[in-house]
N, C-alpha and C. Protein backbone atom coordinates (compact mmCIF):
# COMPACT_ATOMS: atom_id res chain seq x y z
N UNK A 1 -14.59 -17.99 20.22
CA UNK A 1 -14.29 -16.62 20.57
C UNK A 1 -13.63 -15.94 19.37
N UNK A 2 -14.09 -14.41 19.19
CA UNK A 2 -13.55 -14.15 17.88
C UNK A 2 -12.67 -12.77 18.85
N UNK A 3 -11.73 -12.96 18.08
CA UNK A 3 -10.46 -11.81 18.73
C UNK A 3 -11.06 -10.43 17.78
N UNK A 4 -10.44 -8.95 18.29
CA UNK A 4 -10.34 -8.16 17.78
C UNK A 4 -8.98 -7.70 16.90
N UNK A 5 -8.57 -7.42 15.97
CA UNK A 5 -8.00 -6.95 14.82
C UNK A 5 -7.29 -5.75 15.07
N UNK A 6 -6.08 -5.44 15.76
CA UNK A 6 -5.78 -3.85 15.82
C UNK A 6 -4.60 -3.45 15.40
N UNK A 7 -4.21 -2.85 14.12
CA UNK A 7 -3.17 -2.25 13.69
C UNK A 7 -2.58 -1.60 14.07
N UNK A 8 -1.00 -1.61 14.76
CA UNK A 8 -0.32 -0.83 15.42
C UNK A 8 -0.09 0.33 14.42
N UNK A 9 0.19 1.92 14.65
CA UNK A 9 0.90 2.85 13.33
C UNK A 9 1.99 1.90 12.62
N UNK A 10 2.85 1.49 13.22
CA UNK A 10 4.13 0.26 12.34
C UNK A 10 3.40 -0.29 11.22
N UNK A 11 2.24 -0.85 11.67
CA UNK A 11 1.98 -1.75 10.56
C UNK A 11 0.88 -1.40 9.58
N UNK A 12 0.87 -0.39 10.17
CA UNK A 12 -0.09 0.85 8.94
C UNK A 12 0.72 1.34 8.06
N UNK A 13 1.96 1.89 8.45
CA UNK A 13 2.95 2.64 7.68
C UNK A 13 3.28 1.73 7.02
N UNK A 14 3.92 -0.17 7.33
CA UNK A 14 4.33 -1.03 6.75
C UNK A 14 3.25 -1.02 5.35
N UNK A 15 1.78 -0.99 5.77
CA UNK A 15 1.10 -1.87 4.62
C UNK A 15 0.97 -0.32 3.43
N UNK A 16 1.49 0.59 4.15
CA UNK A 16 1.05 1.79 3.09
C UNK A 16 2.56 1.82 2.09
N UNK A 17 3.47 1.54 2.72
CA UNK A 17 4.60 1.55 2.03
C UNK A 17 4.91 0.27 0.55
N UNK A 18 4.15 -0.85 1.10
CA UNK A 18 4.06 -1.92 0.43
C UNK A 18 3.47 -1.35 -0.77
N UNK A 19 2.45 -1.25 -0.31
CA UNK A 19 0.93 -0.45 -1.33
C UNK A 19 1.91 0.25 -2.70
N UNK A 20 2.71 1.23 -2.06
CA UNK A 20 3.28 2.56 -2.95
C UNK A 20 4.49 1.79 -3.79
N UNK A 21 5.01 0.64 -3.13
CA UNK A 21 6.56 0.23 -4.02
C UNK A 21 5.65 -0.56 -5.09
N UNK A 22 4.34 -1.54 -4.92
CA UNK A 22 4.03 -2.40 -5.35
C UNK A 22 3.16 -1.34 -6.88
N UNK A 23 2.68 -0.87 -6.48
CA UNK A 23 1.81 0.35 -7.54
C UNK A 23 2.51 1.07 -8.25
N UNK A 24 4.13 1.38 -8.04
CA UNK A 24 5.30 2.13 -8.95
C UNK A 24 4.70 0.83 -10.09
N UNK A 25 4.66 -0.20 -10.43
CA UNK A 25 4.49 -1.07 -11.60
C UNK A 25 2.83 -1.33 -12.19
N UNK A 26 2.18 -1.67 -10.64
CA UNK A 26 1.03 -2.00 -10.90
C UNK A 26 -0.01 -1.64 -9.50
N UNK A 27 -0.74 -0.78 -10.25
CA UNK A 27 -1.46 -0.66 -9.10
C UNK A 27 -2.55 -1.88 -8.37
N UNK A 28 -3.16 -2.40 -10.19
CA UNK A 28 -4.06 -3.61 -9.30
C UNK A 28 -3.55 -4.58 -9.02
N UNK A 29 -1.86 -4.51 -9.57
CA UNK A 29 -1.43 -6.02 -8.11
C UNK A 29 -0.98 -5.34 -6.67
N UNK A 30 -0.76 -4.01 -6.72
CA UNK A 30 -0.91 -3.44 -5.31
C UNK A 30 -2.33 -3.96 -4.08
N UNK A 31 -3.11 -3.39 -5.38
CA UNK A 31 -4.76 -3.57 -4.60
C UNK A 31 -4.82 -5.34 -4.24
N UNK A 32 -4.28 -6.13 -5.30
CA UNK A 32 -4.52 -7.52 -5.04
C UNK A 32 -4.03 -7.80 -3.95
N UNK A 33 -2.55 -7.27 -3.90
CA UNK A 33 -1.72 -8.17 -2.48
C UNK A 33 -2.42 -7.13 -1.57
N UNK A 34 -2.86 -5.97 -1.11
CA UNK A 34 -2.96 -5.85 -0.01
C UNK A 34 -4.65 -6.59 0.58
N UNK A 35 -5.24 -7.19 -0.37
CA UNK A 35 -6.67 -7.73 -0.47
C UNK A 35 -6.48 -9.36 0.79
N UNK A 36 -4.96 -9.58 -0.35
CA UNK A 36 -4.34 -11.01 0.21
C UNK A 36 -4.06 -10.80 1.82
N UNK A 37 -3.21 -9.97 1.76
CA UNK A 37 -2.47 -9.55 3.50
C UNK A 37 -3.76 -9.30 4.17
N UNK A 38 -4.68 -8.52 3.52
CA UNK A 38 -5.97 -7.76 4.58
C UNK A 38 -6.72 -9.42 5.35
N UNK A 39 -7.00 -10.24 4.35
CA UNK A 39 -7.73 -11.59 4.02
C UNK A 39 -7.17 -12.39 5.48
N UNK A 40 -5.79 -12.51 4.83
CA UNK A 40 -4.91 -13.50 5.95
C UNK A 40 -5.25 -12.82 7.18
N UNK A 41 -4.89 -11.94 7.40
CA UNK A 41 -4.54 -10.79 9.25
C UNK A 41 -6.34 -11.08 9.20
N UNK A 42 -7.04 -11.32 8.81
CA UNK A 42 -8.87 -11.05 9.01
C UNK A 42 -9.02 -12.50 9.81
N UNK A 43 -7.94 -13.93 8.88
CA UNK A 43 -8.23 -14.79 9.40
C UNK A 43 -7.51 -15.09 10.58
N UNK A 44 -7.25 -14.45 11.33
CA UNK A 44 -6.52 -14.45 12.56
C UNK A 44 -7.58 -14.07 14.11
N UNK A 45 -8.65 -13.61 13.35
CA UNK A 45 -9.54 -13.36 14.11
C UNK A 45 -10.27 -14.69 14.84
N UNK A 46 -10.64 -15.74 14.08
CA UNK A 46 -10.79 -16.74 14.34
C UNK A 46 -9.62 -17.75 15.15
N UNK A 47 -8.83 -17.74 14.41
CA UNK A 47 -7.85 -18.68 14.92
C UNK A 47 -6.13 -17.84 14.84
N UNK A 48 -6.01 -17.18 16.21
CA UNK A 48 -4.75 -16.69 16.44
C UNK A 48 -3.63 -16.98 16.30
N UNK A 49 -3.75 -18.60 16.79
CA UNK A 49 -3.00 -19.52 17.07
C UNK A 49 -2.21 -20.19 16.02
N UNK A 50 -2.67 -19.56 14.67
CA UNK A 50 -2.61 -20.93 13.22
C UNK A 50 -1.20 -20.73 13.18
N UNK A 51 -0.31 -19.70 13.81
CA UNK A 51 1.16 -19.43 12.96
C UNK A 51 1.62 -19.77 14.33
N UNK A 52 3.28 -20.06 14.26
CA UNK A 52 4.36 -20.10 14.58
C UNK A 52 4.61 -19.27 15.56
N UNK A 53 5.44 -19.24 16.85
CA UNK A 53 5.84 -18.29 17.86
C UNK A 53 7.26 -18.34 16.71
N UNK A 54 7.56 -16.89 16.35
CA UNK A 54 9.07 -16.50 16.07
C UNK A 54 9.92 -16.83 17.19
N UNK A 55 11.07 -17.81 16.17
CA UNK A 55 11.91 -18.76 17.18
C UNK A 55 12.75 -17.02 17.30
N UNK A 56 13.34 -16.51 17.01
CA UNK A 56 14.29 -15.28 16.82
C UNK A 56 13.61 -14.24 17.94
N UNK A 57 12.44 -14.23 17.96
CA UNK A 57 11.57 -12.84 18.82
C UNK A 57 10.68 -13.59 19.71
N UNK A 58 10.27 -14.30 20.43
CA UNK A 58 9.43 -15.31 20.98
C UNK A 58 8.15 -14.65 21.41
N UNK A 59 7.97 -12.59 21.11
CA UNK A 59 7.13 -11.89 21.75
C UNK A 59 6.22 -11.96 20.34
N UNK A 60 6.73 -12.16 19.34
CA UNK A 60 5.70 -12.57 18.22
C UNK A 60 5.38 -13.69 17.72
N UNK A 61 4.47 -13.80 16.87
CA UNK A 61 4.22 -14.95 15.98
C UNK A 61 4.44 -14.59 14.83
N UNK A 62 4.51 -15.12 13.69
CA UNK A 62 4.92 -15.23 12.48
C UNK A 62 4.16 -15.62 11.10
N UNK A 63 3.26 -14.98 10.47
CA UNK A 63 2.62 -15.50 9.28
C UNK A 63 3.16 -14.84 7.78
N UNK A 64 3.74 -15.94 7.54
CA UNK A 64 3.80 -15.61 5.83
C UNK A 64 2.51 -15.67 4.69
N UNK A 65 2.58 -14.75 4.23
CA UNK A 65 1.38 -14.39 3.20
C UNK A 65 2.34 -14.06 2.06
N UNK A 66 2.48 -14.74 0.96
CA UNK A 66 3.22 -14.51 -0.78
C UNK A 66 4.79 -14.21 -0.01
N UNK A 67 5.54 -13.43 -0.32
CA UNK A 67 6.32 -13.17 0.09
C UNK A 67 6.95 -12.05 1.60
N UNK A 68 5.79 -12.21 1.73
CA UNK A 68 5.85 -11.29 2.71
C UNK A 68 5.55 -11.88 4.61
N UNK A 69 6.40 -11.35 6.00
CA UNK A 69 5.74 -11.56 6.92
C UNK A 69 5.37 -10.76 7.82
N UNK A 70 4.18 -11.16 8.35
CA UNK A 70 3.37 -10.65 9.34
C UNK A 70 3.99 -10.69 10.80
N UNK A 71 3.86 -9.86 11.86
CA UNK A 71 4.26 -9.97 13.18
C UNK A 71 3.64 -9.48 13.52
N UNK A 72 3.24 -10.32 14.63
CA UNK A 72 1.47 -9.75 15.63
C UNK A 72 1.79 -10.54 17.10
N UNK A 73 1.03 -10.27 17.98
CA UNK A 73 1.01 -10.21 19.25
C UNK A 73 -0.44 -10.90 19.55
N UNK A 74 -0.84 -11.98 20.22
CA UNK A 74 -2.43 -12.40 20.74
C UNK A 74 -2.75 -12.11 22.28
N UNK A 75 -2.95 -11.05 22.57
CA UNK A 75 -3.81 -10.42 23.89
C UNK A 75 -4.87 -11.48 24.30
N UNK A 76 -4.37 -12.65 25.04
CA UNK A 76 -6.46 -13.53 25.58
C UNK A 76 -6.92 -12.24 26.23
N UNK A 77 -6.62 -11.92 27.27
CA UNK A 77 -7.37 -11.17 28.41
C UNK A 77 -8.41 -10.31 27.35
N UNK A 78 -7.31 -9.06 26.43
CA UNK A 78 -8.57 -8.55 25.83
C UNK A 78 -8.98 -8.63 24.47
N UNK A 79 -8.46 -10.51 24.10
CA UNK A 79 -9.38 -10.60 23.00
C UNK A 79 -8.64 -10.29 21.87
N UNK A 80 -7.58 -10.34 21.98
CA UNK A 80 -7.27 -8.98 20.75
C UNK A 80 -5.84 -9.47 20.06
N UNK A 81 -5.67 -9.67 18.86
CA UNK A 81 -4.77 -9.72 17.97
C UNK A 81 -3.62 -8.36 17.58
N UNK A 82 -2.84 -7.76 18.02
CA UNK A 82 -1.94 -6.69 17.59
C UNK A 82 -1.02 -7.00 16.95
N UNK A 83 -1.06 -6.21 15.16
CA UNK A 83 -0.33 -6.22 14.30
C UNK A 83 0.59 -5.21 14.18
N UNK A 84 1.65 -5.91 14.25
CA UNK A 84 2.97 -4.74 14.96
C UNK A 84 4.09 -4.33 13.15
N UNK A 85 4.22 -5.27 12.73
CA UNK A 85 4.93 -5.19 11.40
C UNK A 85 4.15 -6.18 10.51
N UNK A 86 4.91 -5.56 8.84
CA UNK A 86 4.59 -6.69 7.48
C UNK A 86 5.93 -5.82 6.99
N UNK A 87 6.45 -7.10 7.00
CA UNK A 87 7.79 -6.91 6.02
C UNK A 87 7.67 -7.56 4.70
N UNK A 88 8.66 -7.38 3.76
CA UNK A 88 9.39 -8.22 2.69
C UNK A 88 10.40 -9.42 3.30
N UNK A 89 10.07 -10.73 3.17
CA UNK A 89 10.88 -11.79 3.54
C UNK A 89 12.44 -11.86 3.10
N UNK A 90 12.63 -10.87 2.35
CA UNK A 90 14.15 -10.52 1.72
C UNK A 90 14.69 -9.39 2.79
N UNK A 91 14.07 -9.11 3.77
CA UNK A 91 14.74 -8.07 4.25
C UNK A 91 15.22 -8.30 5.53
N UNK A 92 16.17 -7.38 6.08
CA UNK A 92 16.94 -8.38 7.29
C UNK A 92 16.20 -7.99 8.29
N UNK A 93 15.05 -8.85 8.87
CA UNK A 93 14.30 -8.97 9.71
C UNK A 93 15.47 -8.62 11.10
N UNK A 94 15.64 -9.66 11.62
CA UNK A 94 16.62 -9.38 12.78
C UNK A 94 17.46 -8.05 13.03
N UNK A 95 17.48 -7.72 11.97
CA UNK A 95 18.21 -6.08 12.19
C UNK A 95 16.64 -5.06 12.32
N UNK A 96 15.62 -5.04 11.61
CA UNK A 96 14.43 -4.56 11.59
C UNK A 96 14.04 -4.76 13.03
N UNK A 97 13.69 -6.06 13.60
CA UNK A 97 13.30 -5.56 14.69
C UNK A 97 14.08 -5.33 16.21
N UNK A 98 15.13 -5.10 15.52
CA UNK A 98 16.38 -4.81 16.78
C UNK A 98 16.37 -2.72 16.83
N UNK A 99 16.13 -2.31 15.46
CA UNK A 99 15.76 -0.57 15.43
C UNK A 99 14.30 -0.61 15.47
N UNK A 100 13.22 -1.48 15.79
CA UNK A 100 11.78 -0.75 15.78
C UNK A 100 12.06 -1.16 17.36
N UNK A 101 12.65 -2.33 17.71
CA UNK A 101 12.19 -2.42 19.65
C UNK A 101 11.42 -2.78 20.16
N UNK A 102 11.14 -2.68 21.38
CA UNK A 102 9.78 -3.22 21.83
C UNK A 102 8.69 -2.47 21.20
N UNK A 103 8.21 -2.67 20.04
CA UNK A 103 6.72 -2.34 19.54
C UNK A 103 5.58 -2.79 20.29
């Protein structure tokens, strides 16, 4: 069964913000890492399951890609993978998702 792929706005704004800090230096390692992040979240389609339930948030799972993590949600009923955040692993997650909330 192949899941569907759906970017919450959070994690649109997340990957556009990445994009813009990463391109102040270099744009084609901008284009590279978001190639990387796009790649990883693609392979989730196949296998939902490959990451970690976040011991801290238990409503997500958890994939690190370079320095960075992913937080997504796996819908069985409809199939569907929801990508809620991509942070910087330096940043205080636990305070991040205590002001975004139930996403």
């Amino acid at each position: 069964m192949k899941y569907r792929i759906e970017f919450l706005d959070s994690a649109l704004f997340d990957l556009e913000t990445i994009k813009e800090y990463v391109a102040q230096d270099s744009v084609a390692a901008a284009n590279r890492l978001l190639r990387r992040l796009r790649a990883r979240i693609d392979d989730l389609a196949n296998m939902p399951k490959m990451n970690p339930v976040y011991e801290d948030d238990p409503r997500f799972r958890r994939m690190v890609v370079d320095s960075y993590l992913v937080f997504y949600c796996i819908h069985e009923q409809q199939e569907a993978v929801e990508i809620h955040h991509v942070w910087h692993g330096m940043r205080n997650i636990a305070k991040l998702l205590q002001e975004h909330g139930r996403q």
